[in-house]
Protein backbone atom coordinates (compact mmCIF):
# COMPACT_ATOMS: atom_id res chain seq x y z
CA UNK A 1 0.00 0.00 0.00
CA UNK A 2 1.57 3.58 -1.38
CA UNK A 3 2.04 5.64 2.08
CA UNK A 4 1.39 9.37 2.17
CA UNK A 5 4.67 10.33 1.66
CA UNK A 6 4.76 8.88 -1.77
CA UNK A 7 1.88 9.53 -2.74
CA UNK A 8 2.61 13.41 -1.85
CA UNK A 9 5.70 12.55 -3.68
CA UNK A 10 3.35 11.11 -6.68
CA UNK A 11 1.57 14.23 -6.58
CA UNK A 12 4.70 16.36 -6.98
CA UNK A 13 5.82 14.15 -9.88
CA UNK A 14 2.42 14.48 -11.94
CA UNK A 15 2.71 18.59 -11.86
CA UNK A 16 6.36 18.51 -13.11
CA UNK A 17 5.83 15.90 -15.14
CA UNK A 18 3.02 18.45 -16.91
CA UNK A 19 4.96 21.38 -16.88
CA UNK A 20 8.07 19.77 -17.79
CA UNK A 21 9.55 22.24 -15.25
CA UNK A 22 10.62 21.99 -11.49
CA UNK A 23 9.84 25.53 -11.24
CA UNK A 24 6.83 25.58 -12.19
CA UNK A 25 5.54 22.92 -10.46
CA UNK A 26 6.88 24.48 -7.38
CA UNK A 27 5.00 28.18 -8.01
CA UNK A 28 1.70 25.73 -8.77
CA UNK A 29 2.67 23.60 -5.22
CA UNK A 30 3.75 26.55 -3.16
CA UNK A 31 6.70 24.82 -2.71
CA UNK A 32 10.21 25.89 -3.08
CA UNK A 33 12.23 24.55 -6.53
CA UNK A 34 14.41 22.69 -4.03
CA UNK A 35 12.16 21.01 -2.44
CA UNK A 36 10.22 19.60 -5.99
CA UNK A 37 13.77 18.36 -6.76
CA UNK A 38 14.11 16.98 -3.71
CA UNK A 39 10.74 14.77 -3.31
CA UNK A 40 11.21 13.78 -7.54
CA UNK A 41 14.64 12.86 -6.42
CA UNK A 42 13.37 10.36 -3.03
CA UNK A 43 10.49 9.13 -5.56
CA UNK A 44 13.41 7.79 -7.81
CA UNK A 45 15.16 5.94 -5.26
CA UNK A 46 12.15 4.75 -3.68
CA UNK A 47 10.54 3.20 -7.05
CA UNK A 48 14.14 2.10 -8.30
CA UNK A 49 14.10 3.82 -11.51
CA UNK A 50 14.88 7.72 -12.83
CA UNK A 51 11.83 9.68 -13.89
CA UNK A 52 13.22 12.88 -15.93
CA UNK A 53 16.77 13.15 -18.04
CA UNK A 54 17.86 16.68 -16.78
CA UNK A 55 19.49 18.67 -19.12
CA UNK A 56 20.60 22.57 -18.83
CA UNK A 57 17.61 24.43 -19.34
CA UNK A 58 14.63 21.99 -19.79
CA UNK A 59 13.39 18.30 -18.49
CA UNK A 60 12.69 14.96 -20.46
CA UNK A 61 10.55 12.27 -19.30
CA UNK A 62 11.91 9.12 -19.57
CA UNK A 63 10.19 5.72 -20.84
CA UNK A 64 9.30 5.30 -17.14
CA UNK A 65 8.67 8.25 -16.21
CA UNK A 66 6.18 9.04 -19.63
CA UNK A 67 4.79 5.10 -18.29
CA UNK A 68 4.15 6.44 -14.93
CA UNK A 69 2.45 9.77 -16.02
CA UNK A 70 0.15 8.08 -18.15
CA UNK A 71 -0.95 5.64 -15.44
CA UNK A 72 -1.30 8.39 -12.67
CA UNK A 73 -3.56 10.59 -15.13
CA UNK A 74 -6.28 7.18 -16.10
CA UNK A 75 -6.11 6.63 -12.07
CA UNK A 76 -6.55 10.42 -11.78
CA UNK A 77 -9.12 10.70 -13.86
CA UNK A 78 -11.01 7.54 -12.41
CA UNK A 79 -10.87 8.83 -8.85
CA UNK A 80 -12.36 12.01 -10.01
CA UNK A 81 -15.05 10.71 -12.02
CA UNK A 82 -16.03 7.93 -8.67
CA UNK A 83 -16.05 11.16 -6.49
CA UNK A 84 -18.24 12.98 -8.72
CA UNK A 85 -20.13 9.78 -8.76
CA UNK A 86 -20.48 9.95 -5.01
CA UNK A 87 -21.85 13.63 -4.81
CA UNK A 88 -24.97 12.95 -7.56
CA UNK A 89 -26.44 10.04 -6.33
CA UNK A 90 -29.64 11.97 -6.93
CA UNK A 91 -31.10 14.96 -9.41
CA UNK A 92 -30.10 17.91 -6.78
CA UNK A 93 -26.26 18.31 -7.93
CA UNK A 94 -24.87 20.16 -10.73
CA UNK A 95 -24.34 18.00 -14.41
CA UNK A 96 -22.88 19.76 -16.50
CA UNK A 97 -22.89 19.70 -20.74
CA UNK A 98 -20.40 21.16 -23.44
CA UNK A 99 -22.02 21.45 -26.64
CA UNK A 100 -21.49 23.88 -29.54
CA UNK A 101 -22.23 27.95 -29.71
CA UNK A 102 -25.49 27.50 -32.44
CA UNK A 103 -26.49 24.07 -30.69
CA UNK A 104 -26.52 26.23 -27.22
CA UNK A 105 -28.34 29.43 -28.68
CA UNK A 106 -30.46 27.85 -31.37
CA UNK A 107 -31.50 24.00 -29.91
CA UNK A 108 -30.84 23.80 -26.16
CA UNK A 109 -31.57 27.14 -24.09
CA UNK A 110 -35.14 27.05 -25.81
CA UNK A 111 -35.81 23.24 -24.42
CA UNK A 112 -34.40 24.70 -20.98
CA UNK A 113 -37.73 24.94 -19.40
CA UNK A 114 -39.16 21.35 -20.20
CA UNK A 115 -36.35 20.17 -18.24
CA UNK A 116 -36.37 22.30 -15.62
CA UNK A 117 -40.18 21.00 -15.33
CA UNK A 118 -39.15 17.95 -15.62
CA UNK A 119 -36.47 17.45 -12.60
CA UNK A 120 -36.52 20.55 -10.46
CA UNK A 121 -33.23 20.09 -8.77
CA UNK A 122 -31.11 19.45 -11.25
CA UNK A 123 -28.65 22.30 -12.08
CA UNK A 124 -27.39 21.91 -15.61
CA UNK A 125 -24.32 24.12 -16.17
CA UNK A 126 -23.84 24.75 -20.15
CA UNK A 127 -20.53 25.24 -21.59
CA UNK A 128 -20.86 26.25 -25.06
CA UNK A 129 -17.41 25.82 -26.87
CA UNK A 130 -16.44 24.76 -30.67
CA UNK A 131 -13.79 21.98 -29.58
CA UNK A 132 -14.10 18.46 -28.40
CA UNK A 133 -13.99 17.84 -25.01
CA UNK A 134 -11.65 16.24 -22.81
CA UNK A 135 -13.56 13.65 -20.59
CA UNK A 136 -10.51 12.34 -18.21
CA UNK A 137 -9.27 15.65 -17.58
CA UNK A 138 -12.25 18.32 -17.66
CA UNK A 139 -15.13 18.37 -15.33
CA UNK A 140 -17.72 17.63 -17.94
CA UNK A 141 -20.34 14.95 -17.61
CA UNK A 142 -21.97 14.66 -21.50
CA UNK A 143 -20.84 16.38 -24.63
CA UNK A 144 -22.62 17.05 -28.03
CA UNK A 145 -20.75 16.59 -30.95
CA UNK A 146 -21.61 17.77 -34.64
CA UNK A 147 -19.41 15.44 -36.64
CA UNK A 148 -19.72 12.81 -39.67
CA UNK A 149 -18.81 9.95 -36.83
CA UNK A 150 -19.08 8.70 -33.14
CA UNK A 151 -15.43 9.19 -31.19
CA UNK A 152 -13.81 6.77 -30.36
CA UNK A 153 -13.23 5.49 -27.05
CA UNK A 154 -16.85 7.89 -25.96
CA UNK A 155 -20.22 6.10 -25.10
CA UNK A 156 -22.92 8.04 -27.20
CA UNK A 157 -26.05 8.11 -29.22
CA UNK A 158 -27.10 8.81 -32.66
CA UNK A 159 -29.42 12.41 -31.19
CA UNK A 160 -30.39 13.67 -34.99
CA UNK A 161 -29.41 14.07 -38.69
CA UNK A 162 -28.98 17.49 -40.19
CA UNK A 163 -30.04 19.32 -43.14
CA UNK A 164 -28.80 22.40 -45.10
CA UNK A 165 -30.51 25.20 -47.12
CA UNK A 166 -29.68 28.99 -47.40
CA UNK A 167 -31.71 31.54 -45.31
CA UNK A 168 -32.10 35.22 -45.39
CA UNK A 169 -34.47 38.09 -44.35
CA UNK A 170 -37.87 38.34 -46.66
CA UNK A 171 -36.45 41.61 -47.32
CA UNK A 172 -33.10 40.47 -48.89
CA UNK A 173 -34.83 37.92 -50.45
CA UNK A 174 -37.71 40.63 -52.38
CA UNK A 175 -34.73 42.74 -53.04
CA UNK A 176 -32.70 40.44 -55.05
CA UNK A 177 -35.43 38.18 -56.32
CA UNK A 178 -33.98 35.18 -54.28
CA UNK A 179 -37.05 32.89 -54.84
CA UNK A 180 -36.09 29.63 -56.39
CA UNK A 181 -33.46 31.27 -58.32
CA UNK A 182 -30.09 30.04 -57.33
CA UNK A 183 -28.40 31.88 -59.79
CA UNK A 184 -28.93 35.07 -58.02
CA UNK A 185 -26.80 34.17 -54.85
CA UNK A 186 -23.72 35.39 -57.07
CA UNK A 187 -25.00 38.85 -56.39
CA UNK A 188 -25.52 38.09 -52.90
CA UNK A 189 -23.28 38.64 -49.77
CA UNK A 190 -22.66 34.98 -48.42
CA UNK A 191 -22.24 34.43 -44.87
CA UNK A 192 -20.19 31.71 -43.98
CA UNK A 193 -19.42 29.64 -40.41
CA UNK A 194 -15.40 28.84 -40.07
CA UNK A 195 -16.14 26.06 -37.60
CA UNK A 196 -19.29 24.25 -39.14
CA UNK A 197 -17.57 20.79 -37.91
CA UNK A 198 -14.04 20.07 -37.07
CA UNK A 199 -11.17 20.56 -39.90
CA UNK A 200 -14.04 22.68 -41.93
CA UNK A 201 -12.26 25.68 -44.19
CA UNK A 202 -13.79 29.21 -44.07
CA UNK A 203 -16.37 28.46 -47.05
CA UNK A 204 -16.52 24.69 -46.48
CA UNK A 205 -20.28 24.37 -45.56
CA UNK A 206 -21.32 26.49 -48.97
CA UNK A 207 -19.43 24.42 -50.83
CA UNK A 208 -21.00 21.45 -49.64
CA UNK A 209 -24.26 22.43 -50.41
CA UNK A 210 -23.60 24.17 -53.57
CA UNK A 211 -22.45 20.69 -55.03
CA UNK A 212 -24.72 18.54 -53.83
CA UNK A 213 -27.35 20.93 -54.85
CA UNK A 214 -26.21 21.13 -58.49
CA UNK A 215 -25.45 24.29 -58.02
CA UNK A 216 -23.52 25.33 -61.18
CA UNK A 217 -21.24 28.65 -61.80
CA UNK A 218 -21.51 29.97 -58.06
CA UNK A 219 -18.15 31.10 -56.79
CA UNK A 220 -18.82 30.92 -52.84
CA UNK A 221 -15.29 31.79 -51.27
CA UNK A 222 -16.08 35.29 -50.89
CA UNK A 223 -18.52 36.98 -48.21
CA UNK A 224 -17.96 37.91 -44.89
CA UNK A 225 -16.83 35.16 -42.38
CA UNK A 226 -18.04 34.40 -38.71
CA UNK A 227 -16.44 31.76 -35.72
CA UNK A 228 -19.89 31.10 -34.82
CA UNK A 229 -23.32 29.60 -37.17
CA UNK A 230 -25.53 31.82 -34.82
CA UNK A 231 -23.57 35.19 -35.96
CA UNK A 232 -24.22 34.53 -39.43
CA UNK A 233 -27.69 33.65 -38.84
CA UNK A 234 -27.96 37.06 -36.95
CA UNK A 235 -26.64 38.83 -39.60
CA UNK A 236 -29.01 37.17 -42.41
CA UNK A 237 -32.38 38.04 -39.82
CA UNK A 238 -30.92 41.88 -40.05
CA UNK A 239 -31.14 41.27 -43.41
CA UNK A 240 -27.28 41.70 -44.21
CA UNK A 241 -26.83 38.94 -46.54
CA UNK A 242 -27.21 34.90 -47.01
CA UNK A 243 -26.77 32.60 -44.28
CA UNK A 244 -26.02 28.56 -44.57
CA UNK A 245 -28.50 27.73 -42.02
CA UNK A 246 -28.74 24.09 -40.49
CA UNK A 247 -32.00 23.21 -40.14
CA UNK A 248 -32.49 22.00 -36.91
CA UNK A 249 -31.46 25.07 -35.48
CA UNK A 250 -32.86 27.72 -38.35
CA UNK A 251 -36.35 26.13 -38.42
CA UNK A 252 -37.70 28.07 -35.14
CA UNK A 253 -36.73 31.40 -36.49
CA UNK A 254 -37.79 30.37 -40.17
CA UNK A 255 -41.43 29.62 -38.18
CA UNK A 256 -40.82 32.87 -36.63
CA UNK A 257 -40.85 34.66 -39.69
CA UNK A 258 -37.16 36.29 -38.68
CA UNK A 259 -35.99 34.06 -41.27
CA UNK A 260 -37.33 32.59 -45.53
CA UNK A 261 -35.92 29.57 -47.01
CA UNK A 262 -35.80 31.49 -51.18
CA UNK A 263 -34.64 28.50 -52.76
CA UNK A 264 -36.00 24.65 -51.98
CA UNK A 265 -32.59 22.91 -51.80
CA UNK A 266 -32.76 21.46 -48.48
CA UNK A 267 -29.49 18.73 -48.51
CA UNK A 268 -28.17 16.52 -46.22
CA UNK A 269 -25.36 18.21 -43.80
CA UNK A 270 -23.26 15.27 -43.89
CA UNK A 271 -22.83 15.61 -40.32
CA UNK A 272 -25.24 14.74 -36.92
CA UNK A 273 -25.39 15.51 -33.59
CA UNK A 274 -23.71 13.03 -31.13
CA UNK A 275 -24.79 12.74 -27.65
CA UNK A 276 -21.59 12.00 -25.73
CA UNK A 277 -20.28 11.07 -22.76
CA UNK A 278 -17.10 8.76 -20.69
CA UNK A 279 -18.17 5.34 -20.40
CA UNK A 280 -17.64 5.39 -16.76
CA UNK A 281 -20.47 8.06 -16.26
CA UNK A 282 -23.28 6.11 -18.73
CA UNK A 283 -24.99 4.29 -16.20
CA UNK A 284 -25.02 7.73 -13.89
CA UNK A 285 -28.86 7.84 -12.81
CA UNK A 286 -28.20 11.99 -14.05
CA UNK A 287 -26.78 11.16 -16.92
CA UNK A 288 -28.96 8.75 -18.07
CA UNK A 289 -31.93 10.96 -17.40
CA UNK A 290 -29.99 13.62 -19.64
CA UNK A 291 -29.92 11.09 -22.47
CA UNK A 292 -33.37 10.11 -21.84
CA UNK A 293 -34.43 13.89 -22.44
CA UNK A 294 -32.57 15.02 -24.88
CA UNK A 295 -33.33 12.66 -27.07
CA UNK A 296 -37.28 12.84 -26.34
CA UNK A 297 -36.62 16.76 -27.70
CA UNK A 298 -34.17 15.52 -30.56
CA UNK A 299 -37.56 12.96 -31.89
CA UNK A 300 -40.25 15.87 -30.99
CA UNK A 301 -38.00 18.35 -33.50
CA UNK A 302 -37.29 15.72 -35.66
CA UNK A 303 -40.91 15.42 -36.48
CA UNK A 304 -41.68 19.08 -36.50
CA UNK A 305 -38.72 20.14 -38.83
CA UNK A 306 -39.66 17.64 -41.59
CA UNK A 307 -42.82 19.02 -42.07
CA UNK A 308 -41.70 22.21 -41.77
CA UNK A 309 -38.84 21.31 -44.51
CA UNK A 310 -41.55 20.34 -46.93
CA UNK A 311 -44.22 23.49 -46.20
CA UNK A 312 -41.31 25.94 -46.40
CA UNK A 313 -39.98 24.34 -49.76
CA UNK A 314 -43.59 24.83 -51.18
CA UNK A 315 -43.54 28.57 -50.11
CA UNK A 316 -40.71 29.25 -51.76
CA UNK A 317 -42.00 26.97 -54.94
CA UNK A 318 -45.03 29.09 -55.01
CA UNK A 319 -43.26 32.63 -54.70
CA UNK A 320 -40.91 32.02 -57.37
CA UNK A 321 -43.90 32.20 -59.62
């Protein structure tokens, strides 16, 4: 059994071993350098084996000491997740969710209420961010992805497909005689979403849909470029230009009347929404209830946004004439 010395020792080992720096792990400790070298230096003799090649200016791990790192973060990680375990045995403690900007603003704050309703003491903290998450190391119980593919190595479920079609203001769309005429987006501004999935280019998700619509002769890398889907859907309700919208989170302001759908060339994105989370925390009576209702929402505007696909690609049908 490890004593507290070494596992004190242990602890000092993991921070230097992420900073690569005695002195840094010693500001982060409150300890002084001397003393970081000192415990890293009993730790060796104690397990038998060096941990770090020091050189001049910097440290090196070596095979033993990477091998040991890599164990102490899993059993890290583990102990934190069977804590966290500990402290929501019931609804009344925080869970917490990362998903992306447009899925937070467009999708999730609207459901907020229904769940609220639905488990009173839950506190759901929402982290809205456009990379993946890091399960072993950040405090995050579920995740939802937009990608063309479950991670690896994440338990998850298939929460709903996406579609693509260009929106704008009825405005824009009068003005430049938008209805079911694709060739007029070449007179158009374009607004585009850098970060429509992971690895995506600045006019990635036009391009997409411009091919698979048979879209002919439009040059879309030009326009004015936003970090976040619900900017450029912004701009398009004030009427500033044309706005890839994915459908699942367009529809309710398309419904709204904030936004039209000028041309019926609804495609599929490619990519779905992923409903993540570390294998370790699936069976998490929180969690599960999490899955359980936010799937229940996906189905509900699954339903709603086909039909609303098909009357909104008759409007436009109907206008152009």
């Amino acid at each position: 059994m490890l004593n507290g010395a070494i596992l004190s020792s242990l602890h000092c080992f993991e921070c230097a071993a992420r900073h690569l720096s005695f002195t840094k792990a010693a500001e982060e400790l409150y300890l002084t350098q001397s003393a970081v070298s000192h415990r890293i230096k009993k730790l060796e003799e104690q397990l038998g084996f060096k941990l770090f090649l020091r050189f001049n200016r910097r440290l090196q791990l070596t095979d033993q000491g990477a091998g040991l790192l890599a164990e102490l973060d899993q059993s890290l990680g583990s102990l934190e997740i069977a804590i966290r375990d500990l402290k929501q045995q019931d609804f009344s403690s925080t869970l917490s969710i990362a998903v992306p900007h447009s899925f937070a603003r467009c999708w999730l704050a609207e459901r907020l209420g229904d769940l609220h309703s639905k488990f009173p003491r839950l506190t759901l903290q929402v982290r809205a961010r456009s990379r993946a998450t890091d399960f072993q190391h950040e405090s995050v119980d579920l995740a939802v992805y937009y990608s063309d593919h479950l991670a690896t190595g994440l338990y998850g479920t298939d929460l709903m497909e996406e579609s693509l079609v260009p929106v704008c203001s009825r405005e824009y769309a009068d003005l430049h005689e938008l209805w079911n005429s694709p060739e007029r987006l070449g007179q158009c501004l374009l607004l585009h979403d850098e970060t429509a999935w992971q690895s995506a280019g600045f006019y990635t998700e036009w391009q997409y849909w411009a091919r698979l619509a048979e879209i002919e002769g439009l040059s879309v890398d030009r326009g004015f470029v936003f970090n976040r889907a619900d900017l450029a859907y912004r701009a398009a309700m004030s009427g500033q230009g044309v706005a890839m919208g994915r459908w699942s989170m367009v529809a309710p302001q398309v419904e709204a009347g904030n936004l039209v759908v000028p041309i019926e060339s609804f495609v599929p994105a490619g990519q779905r929404y992923y409903l993540v989370c570390h294998p370790d925390r699936k069976d998490t009576p929180a969690v599960k209830a999490m899955f359980d209702w936010m799937q229940e929402q996906a189905a509900q505007r699954i339903s709603l946004g086909e039909a609303s696909m098909a009357k909104y690609a008759d409007q436009a049908s109907q206008r152009a004439f």
